[in-house]
Protein backbone atom coordinates (compact mmCIF):
# COMPACT_ATOMS: atom_id res chain seq x y z
CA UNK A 1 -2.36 -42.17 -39.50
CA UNK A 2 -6.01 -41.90 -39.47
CA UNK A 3 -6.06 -45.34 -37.67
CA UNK A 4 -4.35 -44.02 -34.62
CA UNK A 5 -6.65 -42.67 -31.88
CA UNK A 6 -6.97 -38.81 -31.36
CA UNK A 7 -3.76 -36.88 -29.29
CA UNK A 8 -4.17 -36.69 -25.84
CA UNK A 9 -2.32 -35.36 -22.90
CA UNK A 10 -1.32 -37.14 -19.39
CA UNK A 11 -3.62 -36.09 -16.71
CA UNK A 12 -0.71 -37.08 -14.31
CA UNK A 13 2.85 -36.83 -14.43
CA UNK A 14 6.02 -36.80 -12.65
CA UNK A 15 9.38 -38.66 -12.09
CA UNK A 16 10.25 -41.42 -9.76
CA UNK A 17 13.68 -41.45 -7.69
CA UNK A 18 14.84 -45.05 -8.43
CA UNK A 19 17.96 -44.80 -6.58
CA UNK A 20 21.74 -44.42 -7.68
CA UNK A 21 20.90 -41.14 -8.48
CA UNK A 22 18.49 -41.66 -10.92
CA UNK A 23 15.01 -40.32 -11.37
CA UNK A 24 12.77 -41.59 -14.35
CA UNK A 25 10.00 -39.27 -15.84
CA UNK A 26 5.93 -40.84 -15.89
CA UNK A 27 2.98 -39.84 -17.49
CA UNK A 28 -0.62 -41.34 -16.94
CA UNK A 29 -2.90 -40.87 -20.12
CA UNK A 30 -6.50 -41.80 -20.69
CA UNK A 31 -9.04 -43.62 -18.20
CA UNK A 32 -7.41 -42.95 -14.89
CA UNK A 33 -9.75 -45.93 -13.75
CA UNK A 34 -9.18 -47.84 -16.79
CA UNK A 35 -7.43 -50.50 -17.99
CA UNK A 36 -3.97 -50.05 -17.40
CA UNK A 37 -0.88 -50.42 -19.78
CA UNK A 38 2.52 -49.80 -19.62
CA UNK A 39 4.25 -48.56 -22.80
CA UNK A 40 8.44 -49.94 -22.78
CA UNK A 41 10.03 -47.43 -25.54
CA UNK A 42 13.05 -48.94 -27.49
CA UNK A 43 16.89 -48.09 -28.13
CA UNK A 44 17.79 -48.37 -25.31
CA UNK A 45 17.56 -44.30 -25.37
CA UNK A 46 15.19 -43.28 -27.38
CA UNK A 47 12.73 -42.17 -24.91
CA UNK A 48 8.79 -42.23 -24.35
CA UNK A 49 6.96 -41.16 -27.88
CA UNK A 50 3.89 -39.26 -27.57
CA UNK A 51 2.65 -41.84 -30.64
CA UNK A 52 2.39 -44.06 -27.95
CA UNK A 53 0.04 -43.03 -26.10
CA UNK A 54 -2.82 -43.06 -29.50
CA UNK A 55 -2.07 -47.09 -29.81
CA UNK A 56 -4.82 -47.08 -27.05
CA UNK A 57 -8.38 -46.37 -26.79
CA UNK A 58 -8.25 -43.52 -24.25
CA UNK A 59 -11.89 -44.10 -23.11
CA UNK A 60 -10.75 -48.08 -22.07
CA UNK A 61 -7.07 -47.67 -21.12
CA UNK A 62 -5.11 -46.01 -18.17
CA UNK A 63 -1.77 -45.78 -20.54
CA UNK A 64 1.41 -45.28 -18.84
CA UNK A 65 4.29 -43.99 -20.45
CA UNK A 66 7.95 -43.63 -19.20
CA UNK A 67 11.67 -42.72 -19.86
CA UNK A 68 13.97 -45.21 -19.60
CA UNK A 69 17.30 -43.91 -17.22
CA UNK A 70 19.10 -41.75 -19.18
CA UNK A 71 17.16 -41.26 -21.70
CA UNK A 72 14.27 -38.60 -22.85
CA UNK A 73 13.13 -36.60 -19.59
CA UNK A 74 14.52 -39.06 -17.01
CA UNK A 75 17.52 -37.50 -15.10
CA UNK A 76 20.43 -37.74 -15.18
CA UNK A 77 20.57 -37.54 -18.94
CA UNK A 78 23.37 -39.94 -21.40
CA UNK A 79 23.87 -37.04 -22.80
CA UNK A 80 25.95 -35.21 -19.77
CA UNK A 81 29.08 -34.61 -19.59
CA UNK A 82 31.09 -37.21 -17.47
CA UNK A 83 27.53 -39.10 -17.18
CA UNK A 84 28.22 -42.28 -15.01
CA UNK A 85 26.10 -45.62 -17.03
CA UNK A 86 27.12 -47.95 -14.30
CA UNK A 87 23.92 -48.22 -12.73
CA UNK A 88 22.07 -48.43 -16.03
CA UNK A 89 22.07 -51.74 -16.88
CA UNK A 90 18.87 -54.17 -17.50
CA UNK A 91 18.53 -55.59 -14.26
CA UNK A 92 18.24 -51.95 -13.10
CA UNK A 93 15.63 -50.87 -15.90
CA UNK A 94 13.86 -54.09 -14.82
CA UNK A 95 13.46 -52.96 -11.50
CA UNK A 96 12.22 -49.61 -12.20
CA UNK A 97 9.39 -51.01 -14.08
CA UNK A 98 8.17 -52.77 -11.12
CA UNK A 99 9.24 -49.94 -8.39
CA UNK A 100 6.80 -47.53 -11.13
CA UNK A 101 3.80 -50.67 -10.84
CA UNK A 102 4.08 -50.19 -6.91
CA UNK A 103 4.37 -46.63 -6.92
CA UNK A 104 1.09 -46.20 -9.23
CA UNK A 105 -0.93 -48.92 -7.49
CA UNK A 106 -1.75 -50.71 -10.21
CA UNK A 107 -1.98 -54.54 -9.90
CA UNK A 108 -1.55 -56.18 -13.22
CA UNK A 109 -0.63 -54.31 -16.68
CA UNK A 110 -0.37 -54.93 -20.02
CA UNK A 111 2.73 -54.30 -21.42
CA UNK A 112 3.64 -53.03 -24.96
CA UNK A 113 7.44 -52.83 -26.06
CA UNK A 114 8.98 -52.16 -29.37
CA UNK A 115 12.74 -53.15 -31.00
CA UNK A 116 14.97 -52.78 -27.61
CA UNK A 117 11.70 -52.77 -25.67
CA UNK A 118 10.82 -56.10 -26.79
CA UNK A 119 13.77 -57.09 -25.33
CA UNK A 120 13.20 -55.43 -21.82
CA UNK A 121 9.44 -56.05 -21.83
CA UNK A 122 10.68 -60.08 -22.18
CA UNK A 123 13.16 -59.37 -19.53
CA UNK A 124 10.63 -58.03 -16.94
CA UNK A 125 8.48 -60.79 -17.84
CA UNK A 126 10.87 -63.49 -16.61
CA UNK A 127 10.55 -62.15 -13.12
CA UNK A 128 7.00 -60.80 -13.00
CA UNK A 129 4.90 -62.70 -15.14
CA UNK A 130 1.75 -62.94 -12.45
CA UNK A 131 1.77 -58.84 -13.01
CA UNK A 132 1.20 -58.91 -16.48
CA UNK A 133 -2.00 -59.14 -18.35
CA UNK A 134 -1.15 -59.58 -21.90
CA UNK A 135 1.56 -58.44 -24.15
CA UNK A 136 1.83 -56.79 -27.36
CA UNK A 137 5.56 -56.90 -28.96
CA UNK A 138 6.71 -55.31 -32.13
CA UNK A 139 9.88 -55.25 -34.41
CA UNK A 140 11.01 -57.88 -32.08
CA UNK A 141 14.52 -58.08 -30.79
CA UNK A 142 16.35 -59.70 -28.06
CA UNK A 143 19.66 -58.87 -28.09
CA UNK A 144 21.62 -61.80 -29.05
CA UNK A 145 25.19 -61.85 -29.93
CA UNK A 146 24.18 -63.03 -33.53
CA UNK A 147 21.71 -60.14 -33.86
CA UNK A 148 23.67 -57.45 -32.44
CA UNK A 149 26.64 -58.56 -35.02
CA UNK A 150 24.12 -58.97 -37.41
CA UNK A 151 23.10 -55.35 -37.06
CA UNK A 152 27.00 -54.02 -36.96
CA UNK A 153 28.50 -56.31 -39.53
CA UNK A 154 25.98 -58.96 -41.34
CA UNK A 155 23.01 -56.65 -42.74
CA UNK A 156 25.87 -54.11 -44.04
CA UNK A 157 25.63 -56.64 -46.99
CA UNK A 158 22.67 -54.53 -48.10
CA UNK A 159 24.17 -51.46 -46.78
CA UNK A 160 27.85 -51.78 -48.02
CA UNK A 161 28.15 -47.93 -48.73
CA UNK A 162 26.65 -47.26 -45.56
CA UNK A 163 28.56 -49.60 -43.52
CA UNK A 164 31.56 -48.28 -45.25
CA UNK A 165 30.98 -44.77 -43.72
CA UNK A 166 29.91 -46.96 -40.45
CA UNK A 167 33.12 -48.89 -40.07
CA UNK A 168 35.78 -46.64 -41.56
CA UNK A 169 33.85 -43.65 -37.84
CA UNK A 170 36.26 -45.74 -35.50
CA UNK A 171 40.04 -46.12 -35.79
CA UNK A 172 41.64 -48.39 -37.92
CA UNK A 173 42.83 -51.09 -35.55
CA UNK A 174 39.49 -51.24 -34.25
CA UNK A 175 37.61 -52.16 -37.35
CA UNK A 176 37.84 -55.61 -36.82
CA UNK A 177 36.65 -56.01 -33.17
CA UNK A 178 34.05 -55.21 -31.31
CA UNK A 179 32.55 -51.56 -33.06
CA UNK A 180 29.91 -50.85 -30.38
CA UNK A 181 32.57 -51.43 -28.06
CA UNK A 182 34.82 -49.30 -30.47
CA UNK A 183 31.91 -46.20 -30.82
CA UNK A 184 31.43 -45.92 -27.12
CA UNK A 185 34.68 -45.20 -26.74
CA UNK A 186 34.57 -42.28 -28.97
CA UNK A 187 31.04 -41.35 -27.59
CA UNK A 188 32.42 -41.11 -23.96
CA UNK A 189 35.40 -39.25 -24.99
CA UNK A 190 35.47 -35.59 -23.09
CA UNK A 191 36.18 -33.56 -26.18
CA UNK A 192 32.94 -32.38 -27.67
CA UNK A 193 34.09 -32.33 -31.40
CA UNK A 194 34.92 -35.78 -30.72
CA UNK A 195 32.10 -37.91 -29.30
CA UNK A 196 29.56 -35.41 -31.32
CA UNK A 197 30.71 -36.69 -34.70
CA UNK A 198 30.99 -40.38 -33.22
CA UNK A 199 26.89 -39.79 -32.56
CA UNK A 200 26.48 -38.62 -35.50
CA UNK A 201 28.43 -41.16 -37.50
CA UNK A 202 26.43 -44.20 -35.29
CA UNK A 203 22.60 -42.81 -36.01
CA UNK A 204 23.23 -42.26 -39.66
CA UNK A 205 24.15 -45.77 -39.57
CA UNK A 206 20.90 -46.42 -37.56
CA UNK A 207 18.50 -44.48 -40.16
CA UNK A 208 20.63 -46.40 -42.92
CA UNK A 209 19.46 -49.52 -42.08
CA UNK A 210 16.11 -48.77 -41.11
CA UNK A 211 14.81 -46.99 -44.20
CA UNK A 212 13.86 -49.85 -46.29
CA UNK A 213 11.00 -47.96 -48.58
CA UNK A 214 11.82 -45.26 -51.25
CA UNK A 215 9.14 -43.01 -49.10
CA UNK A 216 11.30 -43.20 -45.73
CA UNK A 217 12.06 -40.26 -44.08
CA UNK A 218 14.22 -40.29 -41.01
CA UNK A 219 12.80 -39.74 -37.23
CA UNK A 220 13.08 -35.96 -36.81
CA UNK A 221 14.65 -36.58 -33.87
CA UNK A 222 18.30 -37.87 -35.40
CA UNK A 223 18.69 -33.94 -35.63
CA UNK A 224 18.57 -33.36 -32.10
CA UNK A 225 22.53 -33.44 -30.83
CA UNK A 226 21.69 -34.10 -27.31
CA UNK A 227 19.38 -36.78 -28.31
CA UNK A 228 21.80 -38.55 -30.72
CA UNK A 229 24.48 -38.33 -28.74
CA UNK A 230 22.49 -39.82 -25.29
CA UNK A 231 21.26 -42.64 -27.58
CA UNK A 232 24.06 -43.80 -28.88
CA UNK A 233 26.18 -43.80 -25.92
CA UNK A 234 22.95 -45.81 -23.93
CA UNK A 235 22.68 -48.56 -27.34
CA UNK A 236 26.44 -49.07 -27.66
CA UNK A 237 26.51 -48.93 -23.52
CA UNK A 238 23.86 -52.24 -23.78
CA UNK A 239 25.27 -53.51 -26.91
CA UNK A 240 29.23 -54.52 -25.80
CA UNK A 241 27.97 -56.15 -22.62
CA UNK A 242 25.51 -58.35 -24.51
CA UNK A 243 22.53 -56.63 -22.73
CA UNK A 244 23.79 -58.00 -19.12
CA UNK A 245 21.79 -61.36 -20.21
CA UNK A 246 22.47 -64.90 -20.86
CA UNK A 247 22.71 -65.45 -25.03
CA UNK A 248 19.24 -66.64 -26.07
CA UNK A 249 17.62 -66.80 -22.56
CA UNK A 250 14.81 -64.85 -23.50
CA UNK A 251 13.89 -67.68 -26.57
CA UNK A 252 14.46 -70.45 -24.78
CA UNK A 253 12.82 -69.25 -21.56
CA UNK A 254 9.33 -68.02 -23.42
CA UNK A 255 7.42 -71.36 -22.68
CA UNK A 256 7.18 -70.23 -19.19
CA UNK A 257 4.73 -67.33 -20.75
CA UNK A 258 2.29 -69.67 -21.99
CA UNK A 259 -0.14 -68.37 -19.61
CA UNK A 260 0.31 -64.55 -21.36
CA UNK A 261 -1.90 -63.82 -24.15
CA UNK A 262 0.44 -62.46 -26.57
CA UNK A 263 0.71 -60.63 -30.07
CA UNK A 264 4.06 -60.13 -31.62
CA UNK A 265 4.16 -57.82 -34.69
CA UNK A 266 6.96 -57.75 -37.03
CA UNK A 267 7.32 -56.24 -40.49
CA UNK A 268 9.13 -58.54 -43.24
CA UNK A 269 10.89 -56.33 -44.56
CA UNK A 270 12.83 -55.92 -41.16
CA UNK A 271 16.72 -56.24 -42.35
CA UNK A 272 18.11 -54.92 -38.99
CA UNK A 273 15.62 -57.49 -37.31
CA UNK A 274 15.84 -60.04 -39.41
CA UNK A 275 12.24 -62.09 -39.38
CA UNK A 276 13.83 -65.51 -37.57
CA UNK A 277 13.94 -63.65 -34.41
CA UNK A 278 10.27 -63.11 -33.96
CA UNK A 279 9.63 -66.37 -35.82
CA UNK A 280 11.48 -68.73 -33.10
CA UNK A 281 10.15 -66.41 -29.72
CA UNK A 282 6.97 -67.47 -31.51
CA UNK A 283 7.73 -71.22 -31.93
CA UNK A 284 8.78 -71.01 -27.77
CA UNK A 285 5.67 -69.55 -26.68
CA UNK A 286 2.69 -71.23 -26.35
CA UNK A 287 -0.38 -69.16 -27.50
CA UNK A 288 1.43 -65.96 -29.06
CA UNK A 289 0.09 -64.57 -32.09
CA UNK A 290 2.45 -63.94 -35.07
CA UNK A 291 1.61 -61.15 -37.21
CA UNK A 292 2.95 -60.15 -40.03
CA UNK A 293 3.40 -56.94 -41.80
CA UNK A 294 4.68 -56.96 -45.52
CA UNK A 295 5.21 -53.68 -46.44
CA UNK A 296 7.29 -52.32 -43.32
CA UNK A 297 10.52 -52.71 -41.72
CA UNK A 298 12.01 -52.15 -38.76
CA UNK A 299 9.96 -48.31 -37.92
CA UNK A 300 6.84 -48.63 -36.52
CA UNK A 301 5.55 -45.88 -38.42
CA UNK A 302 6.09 -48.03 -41.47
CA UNK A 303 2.72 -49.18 -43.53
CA UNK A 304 0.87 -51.43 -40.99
CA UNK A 305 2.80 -51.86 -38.08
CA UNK A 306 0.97 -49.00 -35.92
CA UNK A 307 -2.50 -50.35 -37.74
CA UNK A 308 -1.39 -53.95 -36.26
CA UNK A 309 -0.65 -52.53 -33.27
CA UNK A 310 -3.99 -50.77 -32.64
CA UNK A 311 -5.97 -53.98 -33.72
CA UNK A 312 -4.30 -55.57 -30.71
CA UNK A 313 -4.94 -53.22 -28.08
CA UNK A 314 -7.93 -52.92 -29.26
CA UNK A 315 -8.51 -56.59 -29.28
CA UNK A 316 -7.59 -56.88 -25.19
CA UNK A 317 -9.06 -53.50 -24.52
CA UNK A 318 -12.51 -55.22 -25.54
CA UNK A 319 -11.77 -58.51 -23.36
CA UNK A 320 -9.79 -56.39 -20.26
């Protein structure tokens, strides 16, 4: 990844109470007078990547990383026993974005979100478009009913051994419903043997779908128990209430970003994101960028997608 700017460490961190018990981990990398940019990781769970933070020239960017609640070094963790996800919802995430802005003085950001932070990134943007500079969106989702039953049912057509193993993790009388609904019932379970396996069984099904190329190898992090198992209980969590959003709102809604420069990124060989997502945000948003990249999938650390992702912050680092 020779296209990816050098590693560098935050020369400011801490974590933010947000309320309800919550307090979210931040990290300031780079200029601390420069441009700033807020990095939205995706999931929901997976937590701030330390990748992240070389997507931006370090010498032009203040980059600002965080952990969603409940996941990576925000507290309390998913992963908990008895954790409580009530106040983790995206109307809550959405407002800890902005309470971080205020708290960091910064006036207007550009924001860069990837797979579930698409979604949120889009989210925030409904409500605080006049704080955001320009956006930079890749493997695009928005958590639609169709895409979230395309990702548990439809692309197991490609997958059928896979989904096999997928379907056949949650009891029998629950094959047919709702499985996110299904797994987070085993994931919140109190017995350890029990909602372990259930993690496990979910992010196997989550590197299944993902690894597209015959030189894939699976996020190290998949072998973390405490990482799996606050993951999946945060993606099913978001995925059987729909996201908390109105079906397609964040489509239909994009022409009131016209004003946002915008580049979305999406690899064609996405099957859990399949291409027509990306394609129609596009079509709704006057002025966005398409770009796409035709040897990756869904992982940004596919061929291209972090190289597409540079070009663009390097793009409005030059005009910022």
């Amino acid at each position: 990844m020779s296209h990816l700017y050098p590693a560098i460490e935050p020369y400011e961190h801490g974590t933010l109470d947000v309320g309800d018990g919550c307090r979210i981990y931040w990290e300031c990398c780079g200029a601390p007078r420069g441009k700033p940019a807020v990095v939205v990781h995706g999931g929901p769970g997976s937590g701030a990547s330390v990748t992240a933070r070389r997507y931006f020239d370090p010498q032009i960017y203040r980059i600002v990383l965080f952990d969603q609640r409940g996941a990576g070094r925000s507290l309390p963790h998913a992963s908990e026993p008895g954790v409580d996800l009530s106040a983790n919802t995206t109307a809550h995430l959405v407002a800890d974005i902005e309470r971080l802005r205020l708290h960091l003085g910064i006036d207007r950001w550009l924001i860069l979100g990837g797979s579930w932070g698409s979604t949120l990134a889009l989210a925030y943007a409904r409500l605080y478009s006049e704080r955001i500079t320009e956006m930079i969106l890749n493997s695009i989702a928005t958590t639609t009913l169709a895409e979230i039953d395309w990702i548990n049912r439809g692309v197991g057509a490609f997958f059928p051994d896979a989904w096999q193993r997928f379907c056949e993790a949650v009891p029998a009388n629950d094959r047919a419903g709702d499985l996110a609904d299904a797994f987070h019932r085993l994931l919140m379970h109190p017995d350890p043997d029990i909602h372990h396996q259930a993690a496990r069984d979910w992010c196997d099904w989550e590197m299944a779908i993902v690894a597209v190329r015959s030189d894939h190898t699976p996020n190290p992090r998949y072998q973390e128990p405490a990482f799996r198992l606050g993951f999946s209980r945060l993606v099913t969590h978001y995925w059987r209430n729909r996201a908390w959003l109105e079906d397609g709102i964040l489509t239909r809604d994009a022409d009131r970003l016209g004003h946002i420069p915008a580049v979305l990124i999406h690899g064609r060989l996405d099957l859990g994101g399949p291409l027509i997502t990306p394609w129609t945000l596009h079509r709704n948003w006057p002025g966005s960028e398409l770009v796409l990249v035709s040897d990756a999938g869904h992982d940004a650390r596919d061929p291209g997608m972090s190289e597409a992702i540079v070009a663009a912050t390097d793009r409005f680092g030059r005009h910022g």
